[in-house]
C-alpha atoms as a PDB file:
ATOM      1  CA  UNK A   1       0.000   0.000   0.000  1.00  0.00           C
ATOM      2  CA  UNK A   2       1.504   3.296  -0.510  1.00  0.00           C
ATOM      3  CA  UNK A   3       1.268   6.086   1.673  1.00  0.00           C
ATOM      4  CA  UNK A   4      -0.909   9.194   1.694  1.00  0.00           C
ATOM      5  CA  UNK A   5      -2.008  11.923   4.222  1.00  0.00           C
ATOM      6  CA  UNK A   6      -5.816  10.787   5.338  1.00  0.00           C
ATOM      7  CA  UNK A   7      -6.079  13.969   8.080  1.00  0.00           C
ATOM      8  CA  UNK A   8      -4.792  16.802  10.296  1.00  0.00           C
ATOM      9  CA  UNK A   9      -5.749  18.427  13.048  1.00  0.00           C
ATOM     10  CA  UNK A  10      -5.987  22.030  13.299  1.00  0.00           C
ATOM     11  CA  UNK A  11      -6.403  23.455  16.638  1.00  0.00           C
ATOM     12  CA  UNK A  12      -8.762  26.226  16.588  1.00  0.00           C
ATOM     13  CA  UNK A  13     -10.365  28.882  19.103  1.00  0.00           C
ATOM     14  CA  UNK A  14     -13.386  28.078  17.501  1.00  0.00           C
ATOM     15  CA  UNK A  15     -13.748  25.032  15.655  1.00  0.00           C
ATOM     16  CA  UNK A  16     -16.702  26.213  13.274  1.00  0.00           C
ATOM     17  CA  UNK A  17     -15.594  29.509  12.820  1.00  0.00           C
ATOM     18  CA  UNK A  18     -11.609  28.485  11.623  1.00  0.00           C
ATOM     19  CA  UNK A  19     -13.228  25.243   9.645  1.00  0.00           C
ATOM     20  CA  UNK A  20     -16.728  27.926   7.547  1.00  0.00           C
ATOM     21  CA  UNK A  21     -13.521  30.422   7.195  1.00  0.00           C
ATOM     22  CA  UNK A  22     -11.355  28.119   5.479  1.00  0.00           C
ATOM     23  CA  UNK A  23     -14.294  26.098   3.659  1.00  0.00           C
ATOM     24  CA  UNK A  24     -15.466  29.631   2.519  1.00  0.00           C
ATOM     25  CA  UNK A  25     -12.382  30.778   1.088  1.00  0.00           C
ATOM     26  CA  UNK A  26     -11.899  27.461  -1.042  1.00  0.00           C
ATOM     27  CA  UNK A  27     -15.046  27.210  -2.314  1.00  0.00           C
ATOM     28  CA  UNK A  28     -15.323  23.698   0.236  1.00  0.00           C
ATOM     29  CA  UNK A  29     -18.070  22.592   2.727  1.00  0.00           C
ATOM     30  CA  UNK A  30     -17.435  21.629   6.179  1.00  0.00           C
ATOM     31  CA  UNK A  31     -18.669  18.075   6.954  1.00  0.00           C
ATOM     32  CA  UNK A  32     -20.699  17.200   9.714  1.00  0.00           C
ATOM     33  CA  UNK A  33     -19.145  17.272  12.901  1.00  0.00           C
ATOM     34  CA  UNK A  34     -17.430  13.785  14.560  1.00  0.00           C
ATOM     35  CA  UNK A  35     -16.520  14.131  17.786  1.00  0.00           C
ATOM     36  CA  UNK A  36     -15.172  16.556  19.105  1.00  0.00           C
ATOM     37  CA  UNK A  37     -13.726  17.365  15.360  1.00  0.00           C
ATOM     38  CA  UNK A  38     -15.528  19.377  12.566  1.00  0.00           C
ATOM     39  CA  UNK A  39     -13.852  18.474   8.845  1.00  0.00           C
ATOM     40  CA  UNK A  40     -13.544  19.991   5.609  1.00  0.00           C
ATOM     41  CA  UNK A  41     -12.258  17.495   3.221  1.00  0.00           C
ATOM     42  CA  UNK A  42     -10.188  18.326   0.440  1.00  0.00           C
ATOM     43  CA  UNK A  43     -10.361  17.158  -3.672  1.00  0.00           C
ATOM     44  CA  UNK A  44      -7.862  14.473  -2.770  1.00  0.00           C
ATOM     45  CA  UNK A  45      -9.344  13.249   0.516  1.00  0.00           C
ATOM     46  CA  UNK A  46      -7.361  14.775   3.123  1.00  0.00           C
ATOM     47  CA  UNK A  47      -9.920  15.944   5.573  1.00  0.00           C
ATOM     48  CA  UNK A  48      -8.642  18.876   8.598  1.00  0.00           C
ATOM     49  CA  UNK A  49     -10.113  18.301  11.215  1.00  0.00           C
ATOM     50  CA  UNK A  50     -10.657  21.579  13.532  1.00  0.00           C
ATOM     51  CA  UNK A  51     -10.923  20.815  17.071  1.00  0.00           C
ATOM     52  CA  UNK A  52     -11.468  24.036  19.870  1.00  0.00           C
ATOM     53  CA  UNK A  53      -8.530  24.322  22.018  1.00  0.00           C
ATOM     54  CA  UNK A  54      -7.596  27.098  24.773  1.00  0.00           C
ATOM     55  CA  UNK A  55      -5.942  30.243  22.543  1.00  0.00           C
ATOM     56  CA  UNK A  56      -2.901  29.643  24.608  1.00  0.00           C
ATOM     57  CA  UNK A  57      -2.282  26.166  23.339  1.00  0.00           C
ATOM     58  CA  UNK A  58      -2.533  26.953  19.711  1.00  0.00           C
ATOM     59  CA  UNK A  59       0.554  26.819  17.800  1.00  0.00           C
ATOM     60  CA  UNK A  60       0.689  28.749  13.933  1.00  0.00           C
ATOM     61  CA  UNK A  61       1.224  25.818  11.677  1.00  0.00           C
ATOM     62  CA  UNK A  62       1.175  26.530   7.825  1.00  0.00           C
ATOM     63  CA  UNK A  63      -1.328  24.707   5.677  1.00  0.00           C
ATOM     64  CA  UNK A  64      -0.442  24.888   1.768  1.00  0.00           C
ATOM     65  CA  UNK A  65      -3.134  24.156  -0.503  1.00  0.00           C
ATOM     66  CA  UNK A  66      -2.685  22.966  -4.102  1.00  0.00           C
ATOM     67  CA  UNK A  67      -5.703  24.815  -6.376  1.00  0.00           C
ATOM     68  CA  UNK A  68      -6.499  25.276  -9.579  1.00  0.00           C
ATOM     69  CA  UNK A  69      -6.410  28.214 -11.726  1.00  0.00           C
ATOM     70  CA  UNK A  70     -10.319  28.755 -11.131  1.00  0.00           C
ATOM     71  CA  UNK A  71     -10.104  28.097  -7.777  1.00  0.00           C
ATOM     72  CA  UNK A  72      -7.272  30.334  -7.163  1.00  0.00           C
ATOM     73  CA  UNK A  73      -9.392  33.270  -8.818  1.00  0.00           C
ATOM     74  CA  UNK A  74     -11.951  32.330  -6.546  1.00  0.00           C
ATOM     75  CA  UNK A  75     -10.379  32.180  -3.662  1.00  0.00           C
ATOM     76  CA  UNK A  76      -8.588  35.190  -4.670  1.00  0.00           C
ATOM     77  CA  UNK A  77     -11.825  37.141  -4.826  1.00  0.00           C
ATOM     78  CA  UNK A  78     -13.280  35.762  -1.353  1.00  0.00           C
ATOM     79  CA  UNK A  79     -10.066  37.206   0.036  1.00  0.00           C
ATOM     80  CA  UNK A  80     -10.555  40.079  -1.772  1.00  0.00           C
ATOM     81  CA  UNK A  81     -14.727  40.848  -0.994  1.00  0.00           C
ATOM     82  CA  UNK A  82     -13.647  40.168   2.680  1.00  0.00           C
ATOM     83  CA  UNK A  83     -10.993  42.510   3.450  1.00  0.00           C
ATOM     84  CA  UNK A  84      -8.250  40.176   4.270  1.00  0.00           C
ATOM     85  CA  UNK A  85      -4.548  40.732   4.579  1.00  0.00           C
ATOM     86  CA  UNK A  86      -2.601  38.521   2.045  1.00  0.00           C
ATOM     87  CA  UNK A  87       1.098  38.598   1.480  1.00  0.00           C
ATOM     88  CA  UNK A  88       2.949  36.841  -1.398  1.00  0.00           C
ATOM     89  CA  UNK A  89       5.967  35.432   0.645  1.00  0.00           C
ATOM     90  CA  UNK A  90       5.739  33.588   3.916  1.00  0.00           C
ATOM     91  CA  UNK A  91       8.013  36.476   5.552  1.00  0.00           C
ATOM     92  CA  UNK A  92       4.835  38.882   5.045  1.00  0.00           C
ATOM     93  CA  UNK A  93       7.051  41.400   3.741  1.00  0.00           C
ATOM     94  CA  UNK A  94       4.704  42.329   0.576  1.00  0.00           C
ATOM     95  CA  UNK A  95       1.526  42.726   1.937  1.00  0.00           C
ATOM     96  CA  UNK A  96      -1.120  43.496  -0.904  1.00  0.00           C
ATOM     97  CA  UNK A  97       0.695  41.196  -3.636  1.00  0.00           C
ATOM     98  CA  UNK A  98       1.101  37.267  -4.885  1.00  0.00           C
ATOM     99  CA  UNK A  99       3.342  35.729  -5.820  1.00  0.00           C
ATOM    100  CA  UNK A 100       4.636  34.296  -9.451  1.00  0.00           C
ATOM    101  CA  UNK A 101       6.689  31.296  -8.305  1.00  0.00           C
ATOM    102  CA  UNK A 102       7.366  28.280 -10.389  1.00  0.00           C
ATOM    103  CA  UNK A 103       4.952  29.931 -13.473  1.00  0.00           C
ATOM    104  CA  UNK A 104       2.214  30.025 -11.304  1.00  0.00           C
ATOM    105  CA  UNK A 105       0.277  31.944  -8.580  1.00  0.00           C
ATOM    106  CA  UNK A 106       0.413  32.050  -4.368  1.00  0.00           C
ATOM    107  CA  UNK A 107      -0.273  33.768  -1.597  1.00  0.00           C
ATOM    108  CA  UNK A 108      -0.402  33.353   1.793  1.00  0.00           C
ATOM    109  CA  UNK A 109      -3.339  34.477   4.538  1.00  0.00           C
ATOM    110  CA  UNK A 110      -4.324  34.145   8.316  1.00  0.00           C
ATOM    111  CA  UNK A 111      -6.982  32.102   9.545  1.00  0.00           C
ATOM    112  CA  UNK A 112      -9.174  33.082  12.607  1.00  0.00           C
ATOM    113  CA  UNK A 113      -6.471  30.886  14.972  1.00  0.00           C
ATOM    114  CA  UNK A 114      -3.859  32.851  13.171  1.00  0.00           C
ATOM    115  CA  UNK A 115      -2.419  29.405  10.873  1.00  0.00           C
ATOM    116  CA  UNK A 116      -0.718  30.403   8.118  1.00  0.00           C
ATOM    117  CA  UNK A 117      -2.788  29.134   4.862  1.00  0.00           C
ATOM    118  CA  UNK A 118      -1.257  29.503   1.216  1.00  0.00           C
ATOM    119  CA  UNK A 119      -3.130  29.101  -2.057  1.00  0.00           C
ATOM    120  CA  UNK A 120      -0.561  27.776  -4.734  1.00  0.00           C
ATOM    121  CA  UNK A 121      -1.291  27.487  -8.396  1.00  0.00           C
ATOM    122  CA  UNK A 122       1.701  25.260  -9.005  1.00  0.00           C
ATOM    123  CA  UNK A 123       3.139  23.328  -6.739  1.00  0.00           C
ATOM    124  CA  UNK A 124       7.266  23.559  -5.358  1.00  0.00           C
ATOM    125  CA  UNK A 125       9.784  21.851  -7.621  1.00  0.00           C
END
């Protein structure tokens, strides 16, 4: 059998807020919840799983997402509409911009926990 990511967990403040923010940015829906977990699975079946954990216990991770062309736009837009900050390098040292890496596009936002998420239009050689 070979090996592939089935889930993560991503601590959250608020489960359902961090998993409809994410799931409304992608263009994804947030499953129903199992457990004390609340998913939104991805095209390829990796499914983050937000659980609610004290603010004091979260740690940033960095979620990189894979999308489309389409989806990027998208997503773009969403980020767009809702005001967000987005930066087109992980040191968030161009604020406003995306990035043109690898002949594609990327940039990189803040969920609701403060994770760093990245839309990528191609991925990293």
């Amino acid at each position: 059998m070979s090996v592939e990511l089935n889930h993560t967990i991503v601590h959250a403040r608020d489960k359902r807020e961090s998993a409809e923010f994410l799931a409304g940015i992608l263009g994804l829906d947030v499953g129903a919840e199992a457990g004390v977990f609340l998913p939104v699975e991805t095209a390829n079946g990796v499914t983050l799983d937000f659980a609610s954990v004290p603010a004091e216990s979260i740690t940033t991770q960095h979620y990189a997402f894979l999308v489309s062309d389409e989806v990027f736009d998208a997503a773009f837009a969403r980020i767009s509409e809702r005001g967000i900050t987005y930066y087109a390098d992980p040191g968030l040292e161009s604020a406003g911009e995306i990035n043109h890496h690898h002949g594609g596009r990327g940039l990189y936002f803040f969920d609701p926990a403060g994770h760093a998420m990245e839309i990528i239009t191609r991925p990293y050689a």
